[in-house]
Protein backbone atom coordinates (compact mmCIF):
# COMPACT_ATOMS: atom_id res chain seq x y z
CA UNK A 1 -4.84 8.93 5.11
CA UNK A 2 -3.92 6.33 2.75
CA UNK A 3 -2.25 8.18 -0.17
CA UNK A 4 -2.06 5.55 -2.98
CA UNK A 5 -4.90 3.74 -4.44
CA UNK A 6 -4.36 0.38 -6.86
CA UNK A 7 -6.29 -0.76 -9.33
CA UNK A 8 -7.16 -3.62 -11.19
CA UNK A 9 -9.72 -5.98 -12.65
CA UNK A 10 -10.03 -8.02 -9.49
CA UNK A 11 -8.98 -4.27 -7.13
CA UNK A 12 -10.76 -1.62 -7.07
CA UNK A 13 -11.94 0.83 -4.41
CA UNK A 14 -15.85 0.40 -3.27
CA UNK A 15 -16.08 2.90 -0.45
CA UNK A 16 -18.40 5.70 -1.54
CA UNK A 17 -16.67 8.37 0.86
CA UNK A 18 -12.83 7.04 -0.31
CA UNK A 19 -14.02 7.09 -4.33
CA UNK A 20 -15.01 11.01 -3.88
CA UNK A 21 -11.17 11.71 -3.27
CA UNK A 22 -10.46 10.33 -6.89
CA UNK A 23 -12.29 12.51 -8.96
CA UNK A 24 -15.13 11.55 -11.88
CA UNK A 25 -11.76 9.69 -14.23
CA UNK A 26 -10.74 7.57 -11.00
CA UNK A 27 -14.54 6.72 -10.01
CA UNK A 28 -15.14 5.55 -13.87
CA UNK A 29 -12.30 3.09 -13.78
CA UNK A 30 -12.82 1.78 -10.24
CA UNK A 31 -16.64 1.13 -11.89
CA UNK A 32 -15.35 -0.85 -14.34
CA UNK A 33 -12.84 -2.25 -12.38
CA UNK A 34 -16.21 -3.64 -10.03
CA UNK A 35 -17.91 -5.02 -13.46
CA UNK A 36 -14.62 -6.95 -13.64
CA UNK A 37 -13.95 -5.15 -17.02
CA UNK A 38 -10.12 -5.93 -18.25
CA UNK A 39 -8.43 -3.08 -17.34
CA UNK A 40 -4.97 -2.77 -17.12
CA UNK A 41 -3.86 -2.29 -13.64
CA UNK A 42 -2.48 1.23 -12.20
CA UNK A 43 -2.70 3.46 -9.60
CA UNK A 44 -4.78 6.12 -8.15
CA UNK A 45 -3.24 9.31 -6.01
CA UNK A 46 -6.05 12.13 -4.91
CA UNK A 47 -5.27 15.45 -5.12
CA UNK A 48 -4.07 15.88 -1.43
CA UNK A 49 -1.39 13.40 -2.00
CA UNK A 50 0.28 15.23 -5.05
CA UNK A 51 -0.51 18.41 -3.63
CA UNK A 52 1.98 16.97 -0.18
CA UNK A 53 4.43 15.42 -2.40
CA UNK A 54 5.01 18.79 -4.09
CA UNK A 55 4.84 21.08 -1.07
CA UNK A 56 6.73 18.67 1.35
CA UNK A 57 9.86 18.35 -1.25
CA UNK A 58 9.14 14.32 -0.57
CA UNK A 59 11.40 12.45 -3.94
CA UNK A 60 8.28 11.30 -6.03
CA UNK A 61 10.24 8.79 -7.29
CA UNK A 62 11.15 7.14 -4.24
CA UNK A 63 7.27 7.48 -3.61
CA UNK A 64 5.84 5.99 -6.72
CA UNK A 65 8.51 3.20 -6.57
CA UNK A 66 6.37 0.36 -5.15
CA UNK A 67 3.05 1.66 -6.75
CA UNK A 68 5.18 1.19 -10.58
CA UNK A 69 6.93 -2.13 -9.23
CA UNK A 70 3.34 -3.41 -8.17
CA UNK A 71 2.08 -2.79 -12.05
CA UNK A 72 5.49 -4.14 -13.31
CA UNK A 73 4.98 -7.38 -11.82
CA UNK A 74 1.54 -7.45 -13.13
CA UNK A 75 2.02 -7.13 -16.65
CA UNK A 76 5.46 -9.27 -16.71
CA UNK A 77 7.07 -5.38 -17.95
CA UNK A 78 9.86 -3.49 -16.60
CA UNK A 79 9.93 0.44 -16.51
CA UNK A 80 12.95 1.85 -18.37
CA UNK A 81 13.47 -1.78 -19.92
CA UNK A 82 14.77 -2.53 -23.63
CA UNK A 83 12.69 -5.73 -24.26
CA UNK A 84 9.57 -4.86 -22.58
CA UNK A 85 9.02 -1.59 -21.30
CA UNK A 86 6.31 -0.75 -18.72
CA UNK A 87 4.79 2.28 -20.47
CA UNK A 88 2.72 4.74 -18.00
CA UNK A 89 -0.55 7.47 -18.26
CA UNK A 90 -1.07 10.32 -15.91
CA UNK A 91 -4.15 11.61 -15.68
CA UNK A 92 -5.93 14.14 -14.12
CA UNK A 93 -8.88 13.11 -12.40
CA UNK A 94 -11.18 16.40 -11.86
CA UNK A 95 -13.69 16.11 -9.39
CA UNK A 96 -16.46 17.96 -11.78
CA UNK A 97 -16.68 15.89 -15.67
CA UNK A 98 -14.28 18.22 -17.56
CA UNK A 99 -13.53 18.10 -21.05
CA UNK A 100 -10.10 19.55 -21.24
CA UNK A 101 -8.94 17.42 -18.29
CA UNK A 102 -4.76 16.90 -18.14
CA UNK A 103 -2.80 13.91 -19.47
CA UNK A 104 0.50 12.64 -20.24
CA UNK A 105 0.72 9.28 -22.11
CA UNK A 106 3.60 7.46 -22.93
CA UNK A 107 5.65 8.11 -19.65
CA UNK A 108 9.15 5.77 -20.76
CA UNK A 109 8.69 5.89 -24.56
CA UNK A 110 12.45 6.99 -25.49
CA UNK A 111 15.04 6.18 -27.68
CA UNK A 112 16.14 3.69 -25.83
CA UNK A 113 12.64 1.87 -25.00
CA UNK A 114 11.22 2.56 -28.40
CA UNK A 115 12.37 -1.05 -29.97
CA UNK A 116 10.85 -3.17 -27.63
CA UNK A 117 7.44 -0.78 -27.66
CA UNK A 118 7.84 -1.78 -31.50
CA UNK A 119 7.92 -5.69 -31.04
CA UNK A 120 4.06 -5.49 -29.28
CA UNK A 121 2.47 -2.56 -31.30
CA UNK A 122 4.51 -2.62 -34.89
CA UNK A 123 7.01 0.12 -36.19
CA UNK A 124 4.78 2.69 -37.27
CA UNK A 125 2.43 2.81 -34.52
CA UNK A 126 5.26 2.91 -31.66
CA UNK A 127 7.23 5.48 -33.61
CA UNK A 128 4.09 7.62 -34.34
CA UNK A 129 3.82 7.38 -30.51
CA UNK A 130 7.08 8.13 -29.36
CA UNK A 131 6.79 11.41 -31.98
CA UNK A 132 3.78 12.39 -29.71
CA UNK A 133 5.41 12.48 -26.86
CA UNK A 134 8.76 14.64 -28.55
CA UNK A 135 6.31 17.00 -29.82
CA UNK A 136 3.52 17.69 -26.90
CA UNK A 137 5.45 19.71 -24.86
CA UNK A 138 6.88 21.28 -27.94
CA UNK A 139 3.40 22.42 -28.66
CA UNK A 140 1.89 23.05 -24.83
CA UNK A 141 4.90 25.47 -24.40
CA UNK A 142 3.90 26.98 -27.95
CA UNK A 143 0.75 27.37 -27.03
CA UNK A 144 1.57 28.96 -23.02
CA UNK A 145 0.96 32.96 -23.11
């Protein structure tokens, strides 16, 4: 079973019986990636794959090295980098439409990437970002019974 799935404007999954492994979020973009929509590129991984990553003890990062490094060359940014930093969104990808579906955005907005976010988006707006991501799992831990 293949376990990673790119995606871009000119990628994009087409096979009916591979696009019900992504869930309702992965077939929407893979739509739009067919419509040749522009999209930024990323990656796909259906629930089996996480679910053997976790359970098999496999280093996710060695796993989602080439998948990031694919998308880095892409959009000329670097993951972890000063200047231009590859910023990354998880999310889940339910195979029913759910509202209250999971996400992380942001994934490499720190203090030490924060700067070079700034030079594309502007001070405020890359700051008001990087306070989301301090204070989300402030509040989801809040929030847990």
């Amino acid at each position: 079973m293949k376990r990673v799935f790119p995606f871009s404007s000119t990628e994009y999954l087409e096979d009916k019986e591979t696009l019900e492994l992504v869930g309702i979020r992965g077939k929407r973009i893979m739509e739009l990636a067919t419509l040749g929509a522009p999209i930024l590129p990323g990656f796909l991984l259906p629930n089996d794959t996480v679910k053997e990553l976790v359970e098999s003890g496999e280093n996710a990062k060695k796993f989602l090295f080439e998948p990031v490094a694919k998308i880095e060359r892409l959009m000329t940014k670097k993951f972890n980098d000063e200047k231009t930093p590859l910023l990354i969104k998880v999310v889940e990808s339910p195979q029913l439409n759910m509202i209250k579906a999971f996400s992380i955005h942001n994934i490499g907005l720190c203090d030490k990437t924060v700067g070079g976010f700034a030079t594309f988006v502007g001070e405020n707006f890359a700051y008001h970002e990087y306070r989301n991501v301090i204070r989300k799992p402030i509040e989801l831990e809040l929030k847990s019974p």
